[in-house]
C-alpha atoms as a PDB file:
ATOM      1  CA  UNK A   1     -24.070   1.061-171.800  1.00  0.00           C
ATOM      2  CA  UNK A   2     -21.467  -0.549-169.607  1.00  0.00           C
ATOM      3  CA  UNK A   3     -20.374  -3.918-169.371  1.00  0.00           C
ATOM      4  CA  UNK A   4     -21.393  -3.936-165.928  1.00  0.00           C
ATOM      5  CA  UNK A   5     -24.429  -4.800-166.843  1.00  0.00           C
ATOM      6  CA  UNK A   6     -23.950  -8.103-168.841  1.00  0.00           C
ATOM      7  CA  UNK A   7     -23.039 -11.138-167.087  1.00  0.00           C
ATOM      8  CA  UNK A   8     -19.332 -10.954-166.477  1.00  0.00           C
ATOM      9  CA  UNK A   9     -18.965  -8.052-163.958  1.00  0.00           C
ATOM     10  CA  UNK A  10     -17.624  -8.609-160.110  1.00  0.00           C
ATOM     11  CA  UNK A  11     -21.027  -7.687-158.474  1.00  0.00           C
ATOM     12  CA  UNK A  12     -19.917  -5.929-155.146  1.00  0.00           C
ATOM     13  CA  UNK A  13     -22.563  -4.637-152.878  1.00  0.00           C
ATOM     14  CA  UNK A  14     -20.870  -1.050-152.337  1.00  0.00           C
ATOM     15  CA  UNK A  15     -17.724   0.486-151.878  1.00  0.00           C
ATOM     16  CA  UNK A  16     -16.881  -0.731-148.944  1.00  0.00           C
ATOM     17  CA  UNK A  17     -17.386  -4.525-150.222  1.00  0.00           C
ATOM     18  CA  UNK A  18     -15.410  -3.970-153.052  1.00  0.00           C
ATOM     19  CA  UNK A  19     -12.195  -3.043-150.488  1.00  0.00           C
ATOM     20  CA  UNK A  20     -13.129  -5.446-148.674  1.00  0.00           C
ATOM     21  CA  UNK A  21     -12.758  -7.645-152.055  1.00  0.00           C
ATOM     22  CA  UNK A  22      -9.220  -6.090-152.210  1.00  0.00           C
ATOM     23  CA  UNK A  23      -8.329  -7.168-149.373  1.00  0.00           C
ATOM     24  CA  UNK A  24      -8.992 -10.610-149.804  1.00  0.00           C
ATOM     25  CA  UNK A  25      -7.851 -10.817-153.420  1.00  0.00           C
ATOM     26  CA  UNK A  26      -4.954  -8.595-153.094  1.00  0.00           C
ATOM     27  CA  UNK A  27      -4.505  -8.286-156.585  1.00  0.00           C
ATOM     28  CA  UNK A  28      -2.049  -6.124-157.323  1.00  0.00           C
ATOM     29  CA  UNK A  29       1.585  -5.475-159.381  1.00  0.00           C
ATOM     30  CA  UNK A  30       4.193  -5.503-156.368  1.00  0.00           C
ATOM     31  CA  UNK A  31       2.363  -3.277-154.289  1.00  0.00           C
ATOM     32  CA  UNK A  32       1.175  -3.466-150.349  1.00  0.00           C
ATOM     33  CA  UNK A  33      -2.309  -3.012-149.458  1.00  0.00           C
ATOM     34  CA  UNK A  34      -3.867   0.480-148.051  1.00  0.00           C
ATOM     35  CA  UNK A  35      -1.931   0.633-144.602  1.00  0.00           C
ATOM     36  CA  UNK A  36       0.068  -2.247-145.073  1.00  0.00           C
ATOM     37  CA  UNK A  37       3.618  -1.471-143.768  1.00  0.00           C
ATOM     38  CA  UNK A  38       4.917  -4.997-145.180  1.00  0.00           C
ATOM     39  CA  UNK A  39       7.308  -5.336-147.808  1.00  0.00           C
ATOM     40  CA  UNK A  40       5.287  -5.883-151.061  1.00  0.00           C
ATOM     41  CA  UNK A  41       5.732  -9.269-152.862  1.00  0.00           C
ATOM     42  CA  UNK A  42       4.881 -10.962-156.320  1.00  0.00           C
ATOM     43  CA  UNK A  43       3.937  -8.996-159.672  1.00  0.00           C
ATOM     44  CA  UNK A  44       5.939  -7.321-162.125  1.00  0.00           C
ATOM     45  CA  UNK A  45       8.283  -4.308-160.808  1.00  0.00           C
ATOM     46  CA  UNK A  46       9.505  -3.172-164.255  1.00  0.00           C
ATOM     47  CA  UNK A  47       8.303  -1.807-167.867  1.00  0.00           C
ATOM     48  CA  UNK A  48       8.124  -5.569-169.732  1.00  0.00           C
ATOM     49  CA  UNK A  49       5.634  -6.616-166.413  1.00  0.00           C
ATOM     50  CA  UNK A  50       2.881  -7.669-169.128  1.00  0.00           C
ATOM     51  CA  UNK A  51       3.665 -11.058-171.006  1.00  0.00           C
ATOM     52  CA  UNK A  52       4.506  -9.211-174.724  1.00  0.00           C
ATOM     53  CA  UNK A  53       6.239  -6.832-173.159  1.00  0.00           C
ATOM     54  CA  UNK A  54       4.245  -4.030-174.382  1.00  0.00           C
ATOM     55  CA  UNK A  55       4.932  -1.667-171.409  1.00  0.00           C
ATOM     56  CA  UNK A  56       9.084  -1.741-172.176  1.00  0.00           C
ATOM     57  CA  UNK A  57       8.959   1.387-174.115  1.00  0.00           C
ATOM     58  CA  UNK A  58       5.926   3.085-172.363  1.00  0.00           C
ATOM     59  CA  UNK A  59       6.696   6.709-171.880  1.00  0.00           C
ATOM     60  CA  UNK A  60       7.529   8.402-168.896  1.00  0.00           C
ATOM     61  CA  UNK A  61       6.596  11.685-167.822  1.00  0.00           C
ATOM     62  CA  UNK A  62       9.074  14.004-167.087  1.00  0.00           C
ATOM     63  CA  UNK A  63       9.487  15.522-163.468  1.00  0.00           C
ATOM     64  CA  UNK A  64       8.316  18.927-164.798  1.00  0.00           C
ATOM     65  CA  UNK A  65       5.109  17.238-165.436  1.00  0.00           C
ATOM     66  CA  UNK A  66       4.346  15.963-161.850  1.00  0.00           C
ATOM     67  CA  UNK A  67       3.562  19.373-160.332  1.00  0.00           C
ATOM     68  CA  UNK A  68       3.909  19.393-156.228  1.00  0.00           C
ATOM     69  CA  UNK A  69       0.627  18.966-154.643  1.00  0.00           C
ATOM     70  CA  UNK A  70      -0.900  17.758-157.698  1.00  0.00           C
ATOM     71  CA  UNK A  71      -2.820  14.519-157.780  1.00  0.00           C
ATOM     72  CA  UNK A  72      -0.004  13.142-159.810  1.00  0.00           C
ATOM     73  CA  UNK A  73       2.479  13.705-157.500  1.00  0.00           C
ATOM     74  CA  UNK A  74       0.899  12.211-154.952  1.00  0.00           C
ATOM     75  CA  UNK A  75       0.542   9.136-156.389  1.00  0.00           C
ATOM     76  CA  UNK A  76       4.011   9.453-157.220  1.00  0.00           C
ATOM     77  CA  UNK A  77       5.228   9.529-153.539  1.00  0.00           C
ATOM     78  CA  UNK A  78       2.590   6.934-152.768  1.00  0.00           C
ATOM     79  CA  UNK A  79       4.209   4.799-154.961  1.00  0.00           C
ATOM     80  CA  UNK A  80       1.532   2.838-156.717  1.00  0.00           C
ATOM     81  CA  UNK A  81      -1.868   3.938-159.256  1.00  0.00           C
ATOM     82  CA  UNK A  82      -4.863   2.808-157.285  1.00  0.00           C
ATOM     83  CA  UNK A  83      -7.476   1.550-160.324  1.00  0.00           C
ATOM     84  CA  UNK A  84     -11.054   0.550-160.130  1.00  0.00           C
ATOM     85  CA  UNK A  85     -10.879  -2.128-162.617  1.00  0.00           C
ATOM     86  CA  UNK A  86     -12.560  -5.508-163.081  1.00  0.00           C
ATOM     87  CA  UNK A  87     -11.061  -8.796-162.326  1.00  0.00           C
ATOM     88  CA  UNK A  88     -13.220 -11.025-164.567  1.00  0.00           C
ATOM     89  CA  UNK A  89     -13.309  -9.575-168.009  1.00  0.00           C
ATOM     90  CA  UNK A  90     -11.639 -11.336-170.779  1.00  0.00           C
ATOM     91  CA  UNK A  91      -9.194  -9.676-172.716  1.00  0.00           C
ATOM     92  CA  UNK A  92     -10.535  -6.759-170.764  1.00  0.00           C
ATOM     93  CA  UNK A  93      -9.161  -7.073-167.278  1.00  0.00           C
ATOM     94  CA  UNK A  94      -8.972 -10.657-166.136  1.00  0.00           C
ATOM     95  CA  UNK A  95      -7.460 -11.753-163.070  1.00  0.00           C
ATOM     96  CA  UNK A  96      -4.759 -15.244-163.786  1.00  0.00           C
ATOM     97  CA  UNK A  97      -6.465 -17.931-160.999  1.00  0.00           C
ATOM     98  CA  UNK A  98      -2.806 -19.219-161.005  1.00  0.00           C
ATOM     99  CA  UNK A  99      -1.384 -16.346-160.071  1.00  0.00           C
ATOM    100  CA  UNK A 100      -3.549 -13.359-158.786  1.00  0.00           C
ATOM    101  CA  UNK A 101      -1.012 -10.628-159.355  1.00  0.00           C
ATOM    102  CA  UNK A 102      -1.568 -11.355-162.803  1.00  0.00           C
ATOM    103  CA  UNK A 103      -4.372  -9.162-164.438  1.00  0.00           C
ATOM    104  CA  UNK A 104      -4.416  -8.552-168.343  1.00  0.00           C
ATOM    105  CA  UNK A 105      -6.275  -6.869-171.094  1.00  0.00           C
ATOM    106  CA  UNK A 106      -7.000  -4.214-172.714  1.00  0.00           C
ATOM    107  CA  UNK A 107      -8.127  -2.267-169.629  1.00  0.00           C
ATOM    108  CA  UNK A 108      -5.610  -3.641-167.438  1.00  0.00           C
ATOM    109  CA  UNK A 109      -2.334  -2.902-169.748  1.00  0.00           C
ATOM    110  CA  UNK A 110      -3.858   0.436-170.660  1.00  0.00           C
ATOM    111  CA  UNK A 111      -3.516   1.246-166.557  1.00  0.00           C
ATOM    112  CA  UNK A 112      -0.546  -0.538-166.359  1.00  0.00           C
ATOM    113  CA  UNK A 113       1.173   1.830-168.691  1.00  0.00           C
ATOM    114  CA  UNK A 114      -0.584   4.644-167.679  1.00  0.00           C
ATOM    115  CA  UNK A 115       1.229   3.179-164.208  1.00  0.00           C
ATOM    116  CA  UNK A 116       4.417   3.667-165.544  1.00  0.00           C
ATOM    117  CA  UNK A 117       3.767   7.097-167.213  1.00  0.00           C
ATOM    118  CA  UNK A 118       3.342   8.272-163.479  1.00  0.00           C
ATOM    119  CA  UNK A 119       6.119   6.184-161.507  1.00  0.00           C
ATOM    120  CA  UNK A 120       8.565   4.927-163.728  1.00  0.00           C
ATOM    121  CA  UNK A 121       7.165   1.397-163.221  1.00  0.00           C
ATOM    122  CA  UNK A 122       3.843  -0.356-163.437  1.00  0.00           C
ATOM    123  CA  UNK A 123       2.705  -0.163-159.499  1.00  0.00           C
ATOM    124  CA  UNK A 124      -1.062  -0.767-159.939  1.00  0.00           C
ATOM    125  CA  UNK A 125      -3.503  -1.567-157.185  1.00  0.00           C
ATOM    126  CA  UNK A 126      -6.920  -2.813-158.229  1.00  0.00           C
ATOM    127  CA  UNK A 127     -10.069  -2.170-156.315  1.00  0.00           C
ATOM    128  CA  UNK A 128     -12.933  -4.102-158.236  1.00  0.00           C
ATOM    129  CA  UNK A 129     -15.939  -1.745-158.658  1.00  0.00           C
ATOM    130  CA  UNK A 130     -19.064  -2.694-159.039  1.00  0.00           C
ATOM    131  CA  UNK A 131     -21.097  -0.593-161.472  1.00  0.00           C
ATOM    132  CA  UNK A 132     -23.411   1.400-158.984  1.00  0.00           C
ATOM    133  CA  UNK A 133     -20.003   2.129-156.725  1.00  0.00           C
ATOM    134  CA  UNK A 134     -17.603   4.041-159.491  1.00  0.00           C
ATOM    135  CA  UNK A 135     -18.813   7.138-158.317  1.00  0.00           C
ATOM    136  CA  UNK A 136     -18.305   6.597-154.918  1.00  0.00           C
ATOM    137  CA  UNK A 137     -14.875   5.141-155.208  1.00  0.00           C
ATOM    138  CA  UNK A 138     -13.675   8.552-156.602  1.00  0.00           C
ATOM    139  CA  UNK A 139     -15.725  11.031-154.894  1.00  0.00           C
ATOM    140  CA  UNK A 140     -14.178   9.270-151.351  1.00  0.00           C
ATOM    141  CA  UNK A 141     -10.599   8.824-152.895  1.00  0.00           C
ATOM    142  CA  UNK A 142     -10.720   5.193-152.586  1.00  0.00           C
ATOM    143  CA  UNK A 143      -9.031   5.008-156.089  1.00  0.00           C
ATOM    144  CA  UNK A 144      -7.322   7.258-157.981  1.00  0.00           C
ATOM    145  CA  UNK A 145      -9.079   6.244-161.724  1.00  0.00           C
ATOM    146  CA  UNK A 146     -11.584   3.805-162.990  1.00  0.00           C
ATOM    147  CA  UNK A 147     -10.688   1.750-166.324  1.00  0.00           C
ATOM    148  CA  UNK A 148     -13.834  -0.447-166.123  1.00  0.00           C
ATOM    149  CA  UNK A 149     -15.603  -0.237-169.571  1.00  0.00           C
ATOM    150  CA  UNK A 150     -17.184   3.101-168.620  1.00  0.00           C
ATOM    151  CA  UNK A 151     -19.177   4.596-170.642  1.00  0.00           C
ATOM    152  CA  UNK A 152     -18.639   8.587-171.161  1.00  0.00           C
ATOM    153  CA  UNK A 153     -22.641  10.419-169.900  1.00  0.00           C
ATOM    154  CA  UNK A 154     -23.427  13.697-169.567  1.00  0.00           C
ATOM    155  CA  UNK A 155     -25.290  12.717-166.511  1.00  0.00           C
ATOM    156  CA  UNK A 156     -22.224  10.651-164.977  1.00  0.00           C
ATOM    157  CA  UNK A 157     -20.010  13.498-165.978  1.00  0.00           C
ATOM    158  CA  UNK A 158     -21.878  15.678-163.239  1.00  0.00           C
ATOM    159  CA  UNK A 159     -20.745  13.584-160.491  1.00  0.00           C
ATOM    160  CA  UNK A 160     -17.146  12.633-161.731  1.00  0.00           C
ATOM    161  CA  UNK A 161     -14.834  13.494-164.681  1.00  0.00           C
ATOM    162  CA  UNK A 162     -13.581  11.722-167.378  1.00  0.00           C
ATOM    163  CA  UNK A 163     -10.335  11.830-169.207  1.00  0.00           C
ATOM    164  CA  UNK A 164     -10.911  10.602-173.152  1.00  0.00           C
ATOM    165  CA  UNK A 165     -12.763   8.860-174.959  1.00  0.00           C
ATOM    166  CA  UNK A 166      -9.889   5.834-175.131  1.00  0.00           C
ATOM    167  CA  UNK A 167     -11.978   3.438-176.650  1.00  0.00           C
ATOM    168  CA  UNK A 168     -15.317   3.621-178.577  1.00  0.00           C
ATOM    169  CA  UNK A 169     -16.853  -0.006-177.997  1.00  0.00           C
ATOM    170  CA  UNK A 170     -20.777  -0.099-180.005  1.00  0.00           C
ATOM    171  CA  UNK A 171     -22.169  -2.750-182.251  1.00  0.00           C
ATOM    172  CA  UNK A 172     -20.291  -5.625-183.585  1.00  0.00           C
ATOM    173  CA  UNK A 173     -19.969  -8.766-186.273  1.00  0.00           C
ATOM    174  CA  UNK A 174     -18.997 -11.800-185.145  1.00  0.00           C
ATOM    175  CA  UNK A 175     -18.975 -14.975-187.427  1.00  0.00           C
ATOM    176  CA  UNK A 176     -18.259 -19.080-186.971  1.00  0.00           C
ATOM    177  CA  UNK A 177     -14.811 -19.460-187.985  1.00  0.00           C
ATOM    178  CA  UNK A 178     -14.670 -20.589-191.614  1.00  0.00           C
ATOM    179  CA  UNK A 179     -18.036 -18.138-193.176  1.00  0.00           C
ATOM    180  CA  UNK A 180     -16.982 -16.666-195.955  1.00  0.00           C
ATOM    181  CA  UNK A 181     -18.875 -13.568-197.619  1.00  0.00           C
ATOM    182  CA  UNK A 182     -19.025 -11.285-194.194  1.00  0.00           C
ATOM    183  CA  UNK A 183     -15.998  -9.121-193.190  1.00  0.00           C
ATOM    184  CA  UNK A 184     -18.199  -6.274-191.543  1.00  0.00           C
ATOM    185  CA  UNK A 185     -21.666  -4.764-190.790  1.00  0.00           C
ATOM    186  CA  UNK A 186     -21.772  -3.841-194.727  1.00  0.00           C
ATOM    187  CA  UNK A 187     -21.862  -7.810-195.475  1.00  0.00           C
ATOM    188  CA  UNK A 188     -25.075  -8.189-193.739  1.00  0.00           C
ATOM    189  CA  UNK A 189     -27.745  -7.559-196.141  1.00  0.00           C
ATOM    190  CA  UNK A 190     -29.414 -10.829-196.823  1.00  0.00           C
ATOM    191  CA  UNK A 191     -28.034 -12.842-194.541  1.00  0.00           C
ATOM    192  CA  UNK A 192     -29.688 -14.498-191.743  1.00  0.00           C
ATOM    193  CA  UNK A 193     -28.337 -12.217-188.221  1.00  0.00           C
ATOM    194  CA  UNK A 194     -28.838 -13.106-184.845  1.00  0.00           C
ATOM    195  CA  UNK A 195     -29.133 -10.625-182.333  1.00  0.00           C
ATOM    196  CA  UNK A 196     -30.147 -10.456-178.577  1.00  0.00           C
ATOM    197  CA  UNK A 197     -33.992  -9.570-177.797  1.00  0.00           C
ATOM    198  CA  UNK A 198     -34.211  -6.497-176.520  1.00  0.00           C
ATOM    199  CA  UNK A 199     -31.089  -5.402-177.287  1.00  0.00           C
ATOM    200  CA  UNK A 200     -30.012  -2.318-179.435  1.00  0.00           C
ATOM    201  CA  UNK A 201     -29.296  -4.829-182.700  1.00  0.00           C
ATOM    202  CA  UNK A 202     -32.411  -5.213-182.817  1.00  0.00           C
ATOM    203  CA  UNK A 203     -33.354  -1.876-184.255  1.00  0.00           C
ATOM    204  CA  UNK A 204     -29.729  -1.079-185.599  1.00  0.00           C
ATOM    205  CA  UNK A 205     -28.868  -3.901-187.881  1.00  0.00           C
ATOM    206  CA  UNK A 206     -32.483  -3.225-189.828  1.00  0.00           C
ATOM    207  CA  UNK A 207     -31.179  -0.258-190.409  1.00  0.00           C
ATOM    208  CA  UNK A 208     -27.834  -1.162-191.958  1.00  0.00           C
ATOM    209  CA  UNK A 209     -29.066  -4.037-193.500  1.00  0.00           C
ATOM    210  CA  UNK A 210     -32.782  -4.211-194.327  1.00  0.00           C
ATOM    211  CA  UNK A 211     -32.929  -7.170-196.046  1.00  0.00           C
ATOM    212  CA  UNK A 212     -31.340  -8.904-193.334  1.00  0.00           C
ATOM    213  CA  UNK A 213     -33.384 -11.503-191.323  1.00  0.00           C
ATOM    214  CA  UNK A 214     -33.733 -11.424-187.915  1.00  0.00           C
ATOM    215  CA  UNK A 215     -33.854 -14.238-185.292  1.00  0.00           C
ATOM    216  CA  UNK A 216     -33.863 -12.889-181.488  1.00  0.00           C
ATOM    217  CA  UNK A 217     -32.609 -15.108-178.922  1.00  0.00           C
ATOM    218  CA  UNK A 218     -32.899 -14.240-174.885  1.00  0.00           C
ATOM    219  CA  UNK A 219     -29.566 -14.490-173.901  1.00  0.00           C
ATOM    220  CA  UNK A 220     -26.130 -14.157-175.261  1.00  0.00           C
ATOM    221  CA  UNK A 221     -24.944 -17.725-174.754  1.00  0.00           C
ATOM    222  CA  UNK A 222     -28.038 -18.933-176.766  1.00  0.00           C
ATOM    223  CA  UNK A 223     -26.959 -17.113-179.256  1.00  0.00           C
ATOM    224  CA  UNK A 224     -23.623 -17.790-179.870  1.00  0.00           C
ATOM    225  CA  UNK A 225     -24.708 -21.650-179.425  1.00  0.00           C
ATOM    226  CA  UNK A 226     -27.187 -20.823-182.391  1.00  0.00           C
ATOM    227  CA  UNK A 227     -24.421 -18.839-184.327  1.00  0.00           C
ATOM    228  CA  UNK A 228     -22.093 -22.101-183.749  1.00  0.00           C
ATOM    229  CA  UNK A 229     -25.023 -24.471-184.979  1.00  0.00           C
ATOM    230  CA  UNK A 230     -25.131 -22.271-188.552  1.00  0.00           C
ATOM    231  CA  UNK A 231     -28.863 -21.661-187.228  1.00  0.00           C
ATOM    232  CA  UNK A 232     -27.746 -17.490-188.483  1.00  0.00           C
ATOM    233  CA  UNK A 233     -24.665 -16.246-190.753  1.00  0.00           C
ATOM    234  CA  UNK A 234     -23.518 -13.437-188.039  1.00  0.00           C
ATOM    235  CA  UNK A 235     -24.099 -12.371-184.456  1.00  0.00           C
ATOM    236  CA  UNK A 236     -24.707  -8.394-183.956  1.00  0.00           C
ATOM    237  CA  UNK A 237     -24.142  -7.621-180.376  1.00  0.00           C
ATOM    238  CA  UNK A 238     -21.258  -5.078-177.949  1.00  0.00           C
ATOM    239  CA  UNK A 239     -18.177  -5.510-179.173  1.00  0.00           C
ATOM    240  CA  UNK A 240     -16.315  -6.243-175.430  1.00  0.00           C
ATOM    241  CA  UNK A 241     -18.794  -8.910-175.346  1.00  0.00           C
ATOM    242  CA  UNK A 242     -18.003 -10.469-178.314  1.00  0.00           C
ATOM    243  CA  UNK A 243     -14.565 -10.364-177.931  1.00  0.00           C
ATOM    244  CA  UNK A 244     -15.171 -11.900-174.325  1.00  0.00           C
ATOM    245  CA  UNK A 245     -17.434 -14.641-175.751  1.00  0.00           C
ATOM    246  CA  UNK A 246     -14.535 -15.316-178.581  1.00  0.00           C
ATOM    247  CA  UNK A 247     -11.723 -15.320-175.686  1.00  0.00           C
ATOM    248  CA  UNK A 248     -13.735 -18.410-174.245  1.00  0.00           C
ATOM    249  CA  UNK A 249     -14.781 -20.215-177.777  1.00  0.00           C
ATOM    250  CA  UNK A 250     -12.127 -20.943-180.338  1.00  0.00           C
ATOM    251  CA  UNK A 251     -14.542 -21.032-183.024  1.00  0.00           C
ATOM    252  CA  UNK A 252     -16.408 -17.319-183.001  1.00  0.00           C
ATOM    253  CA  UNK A 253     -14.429 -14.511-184.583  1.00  0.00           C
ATOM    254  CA  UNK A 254     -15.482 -11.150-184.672  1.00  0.00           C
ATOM    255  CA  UNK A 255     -14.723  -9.511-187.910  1.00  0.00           C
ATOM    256  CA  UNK A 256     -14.297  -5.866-188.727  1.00  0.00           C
ATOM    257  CA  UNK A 257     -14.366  -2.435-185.815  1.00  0.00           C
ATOM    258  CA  UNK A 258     -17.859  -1.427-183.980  1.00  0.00           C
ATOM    259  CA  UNK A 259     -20.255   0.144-186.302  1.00  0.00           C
ATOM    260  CA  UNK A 260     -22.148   2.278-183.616  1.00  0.00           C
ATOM    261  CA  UNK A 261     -20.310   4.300-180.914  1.00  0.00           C
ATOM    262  CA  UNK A 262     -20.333   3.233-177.142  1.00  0.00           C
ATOM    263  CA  UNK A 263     -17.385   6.014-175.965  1.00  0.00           C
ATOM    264  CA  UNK A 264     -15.193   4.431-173.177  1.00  0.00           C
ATOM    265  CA  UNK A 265     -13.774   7.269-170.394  1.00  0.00           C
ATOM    266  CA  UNK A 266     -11.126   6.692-167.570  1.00  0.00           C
ATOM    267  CA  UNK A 267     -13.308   8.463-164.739  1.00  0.00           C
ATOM    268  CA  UNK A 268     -11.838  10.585-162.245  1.00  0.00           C
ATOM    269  CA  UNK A 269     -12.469  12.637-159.177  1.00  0.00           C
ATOM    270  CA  UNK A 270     -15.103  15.398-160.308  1.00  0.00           C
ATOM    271  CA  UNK A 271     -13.104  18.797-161.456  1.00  0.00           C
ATOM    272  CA  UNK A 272      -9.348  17.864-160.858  1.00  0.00           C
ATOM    273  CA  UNK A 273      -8.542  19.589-164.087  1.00  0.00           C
ATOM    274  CA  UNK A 274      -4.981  19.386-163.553  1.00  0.00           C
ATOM    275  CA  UNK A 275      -5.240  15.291-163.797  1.00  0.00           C
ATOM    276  CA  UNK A 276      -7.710  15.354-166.259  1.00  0.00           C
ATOM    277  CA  UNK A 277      -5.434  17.388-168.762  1.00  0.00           C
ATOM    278  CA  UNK A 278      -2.159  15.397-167.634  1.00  0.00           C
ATOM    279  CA  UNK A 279      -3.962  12.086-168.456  1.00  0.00           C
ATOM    280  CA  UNK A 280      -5.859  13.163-171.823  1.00  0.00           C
ATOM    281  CA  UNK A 281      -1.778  14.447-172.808  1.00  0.00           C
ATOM    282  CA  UNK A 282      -0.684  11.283-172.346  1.00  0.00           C
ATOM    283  CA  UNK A 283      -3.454   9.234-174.087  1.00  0.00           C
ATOM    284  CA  UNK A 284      -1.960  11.145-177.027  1.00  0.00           C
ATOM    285  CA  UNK A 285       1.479  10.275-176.014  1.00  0.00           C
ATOM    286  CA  UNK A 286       0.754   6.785-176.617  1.00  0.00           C
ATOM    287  CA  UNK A 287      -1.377   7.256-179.540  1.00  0.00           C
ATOM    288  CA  UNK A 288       1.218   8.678-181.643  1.00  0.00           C
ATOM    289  CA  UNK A 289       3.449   6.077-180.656  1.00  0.00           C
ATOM    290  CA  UNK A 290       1.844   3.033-181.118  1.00  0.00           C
ATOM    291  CA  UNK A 291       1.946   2.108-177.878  1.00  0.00           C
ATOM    292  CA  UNK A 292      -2.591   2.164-177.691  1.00  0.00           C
ATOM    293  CA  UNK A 293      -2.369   0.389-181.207  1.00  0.00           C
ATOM    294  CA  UNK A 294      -0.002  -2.516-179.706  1.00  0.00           C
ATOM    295  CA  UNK A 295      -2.222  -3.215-176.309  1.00  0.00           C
ATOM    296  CA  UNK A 296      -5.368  -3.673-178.473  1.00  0.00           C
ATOM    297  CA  UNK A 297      -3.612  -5.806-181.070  1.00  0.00           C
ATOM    298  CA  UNK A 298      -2.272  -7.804-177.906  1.00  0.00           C
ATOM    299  CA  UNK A 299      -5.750  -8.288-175.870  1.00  0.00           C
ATOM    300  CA  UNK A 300      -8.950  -7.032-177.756  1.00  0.00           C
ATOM    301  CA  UNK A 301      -7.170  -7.664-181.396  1.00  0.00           C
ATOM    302  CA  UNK A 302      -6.319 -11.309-180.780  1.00  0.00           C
ATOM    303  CA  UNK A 303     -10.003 -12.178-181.330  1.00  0.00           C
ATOM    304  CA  UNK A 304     -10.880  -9.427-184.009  1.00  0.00           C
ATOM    305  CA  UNK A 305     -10.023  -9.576-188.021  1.00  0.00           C
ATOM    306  CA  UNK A 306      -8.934  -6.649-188.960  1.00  0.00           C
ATOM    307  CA  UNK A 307      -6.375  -3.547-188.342  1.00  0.00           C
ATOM    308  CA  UNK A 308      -6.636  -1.846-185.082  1.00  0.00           C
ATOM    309  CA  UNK A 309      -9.526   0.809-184.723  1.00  0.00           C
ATOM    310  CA  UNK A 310      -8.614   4.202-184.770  1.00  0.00           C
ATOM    311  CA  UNK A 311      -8.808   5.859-181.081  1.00  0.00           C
ATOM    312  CA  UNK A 312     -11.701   8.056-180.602  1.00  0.00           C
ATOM    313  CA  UNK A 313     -10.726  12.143-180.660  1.00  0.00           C
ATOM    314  CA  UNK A 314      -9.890  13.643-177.038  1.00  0.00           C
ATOM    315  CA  UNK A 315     -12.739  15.323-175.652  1.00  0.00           C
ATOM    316  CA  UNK A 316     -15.090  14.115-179.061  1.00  0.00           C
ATOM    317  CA  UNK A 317     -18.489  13.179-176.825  1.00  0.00           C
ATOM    318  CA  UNK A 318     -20.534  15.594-174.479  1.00  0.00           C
ATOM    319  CA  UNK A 319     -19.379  14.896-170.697  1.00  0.00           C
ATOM    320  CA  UNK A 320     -15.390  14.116-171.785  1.00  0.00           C
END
């Protein structure tokens, strides 16, 4: 599933309305739009451009590693990572409506330091996708990635490639601030859980917890009202939604990691191996370091109890 569908996705008509969204948003870090000769102004130029300063000690790759004629190095002499991302996604990739070079979250740091990893500095240039134009954007070389919640298919993976899984989003708890009893999934037996109708809760928390009791509501702002009125113990829904819907209310929490698998994928054009390989190296690179650890503690953590997840395995799902 991607988050595209649920109610806080840019809807763009196609590929050529989302540039055309670029070019009226201009959201970028420093950088000129496409055939723009003008000096670029505003957004960070340097490794601390995030507010925490997570991107300081991002690694960069060494010039043996951007090959001539690669995809890498021309990015590199383009000077900037062109990144099908979102612009209304909390803690995800939201855009600042004080200052639109500002875009943060989990998504948005992930590219920003993936960004420096390529140039030295975090140059990104955001093209805001709409689910039904990902594809396009890299088949026609409108972007050079997508970090936009999307999830890894076999059937996607026909069209386009994807470097990962980074991030395995699925089923998640989240509480009213102040419940005591329920730290994950396992604490739901015999409590009262709300879930969406029709969503995939609906089958998966009987199965985890079947003497739980269920009460369905239509849509997902009913039921964190309901949650919020102690009308249920817990809300089972997607974890990036929760953590959205607990960016905006001070008094949901969402407790414990995602207890079904949803694996995220950074898409790319279809069979540039050479990319593919240079960015799955360095989604180790920051792995190991702590670097993947400190974004989600700095976006996606600040509304989840719990230690950070542990990233998904490199090429773990069918299609990656």
């Amino acid at each position: 599933m991607s988050r595209m569908r649920l109610h806080r996705r840019l809807i763009l008509a196609g590929a050529v309305a989302a540039t055309a969204a670029l070019m009226m948003t201009a959201c970028s870090s420093g950088t000129a739009l496409p055939g723009d000769d003008t000096p670029a102004t505003g957004g960070a130029s340097d490794g601390a451009s995030s507010a925490s300063g997570l991107l300081a000690d991002a690694p960069v790759a060494g010039d043996d590693l951007i090959v001539d004629g690669s995809t890498m190095a021309a990015i590199k002499e383009r000077g900037k990572l062109i990144v099908a991302e979102a612009l209304d996604a909390p803690l995800l990739s939201q855009q600042d409506p004080t200052n639109p070079d500002n875009v943060t979250g989990f998504d948005a740091e992930l590219a920003k330091a993936l960004a420096v990893y390529i140039l030295g500095k975090p140059e990104v240039e955001i093209v805001p996708p709409a689910s039904q134009t990902r594809e396009a954007l890299l088949q026609n070389g409108t972007v050079d990635v997508v970090f936009n919640t999307y999830t890894i298919t076999e059937e996607r993976a026909q069209q386009i490639s994807f470097a990962g899984p980074y991030f395995e989003s699925g089923l998640a708890v989240a509480i009213k601030k102040g419940t005591s009893g329920i730290t994950s999934e396992k604490d739901l037996d015999g409590k009262t859980v709300i879930v969406g109708a029709n969503t995939p809760a609906v089958t998966a928390v009987p199965e985890i917890a079947p003497k739980a009791t269920l009460v369905q509501f239509d849509t997902d702002p009913a039921a964190v009202q309901a949650l919020l009125q102690g009308r249920g113990d817990a809300y089972v829904q997607d974890y990036t939604l929760l953590a959205s819907d607990a960016a905006s209310e001070s008094n949901l929490q969402v407790v414990g990691n995602p207890f079904t698998k949803e694996p995220y994928g950074i898409g790319l054009k279809h069979d540039d191996a050479e990319f593919k390989k240079f960015i799955n190296d360095w989604l180790v690179k920051i792995q190991k370091s702590g670097l993947w650890a400190k974004i989600w503690q700095e976006t996606l953590g600040t509304v989840t109890v719990g230690d950070a997840p542990t990233p998904p395995e490199i090429g773990s799902v069918p299609g990656s």
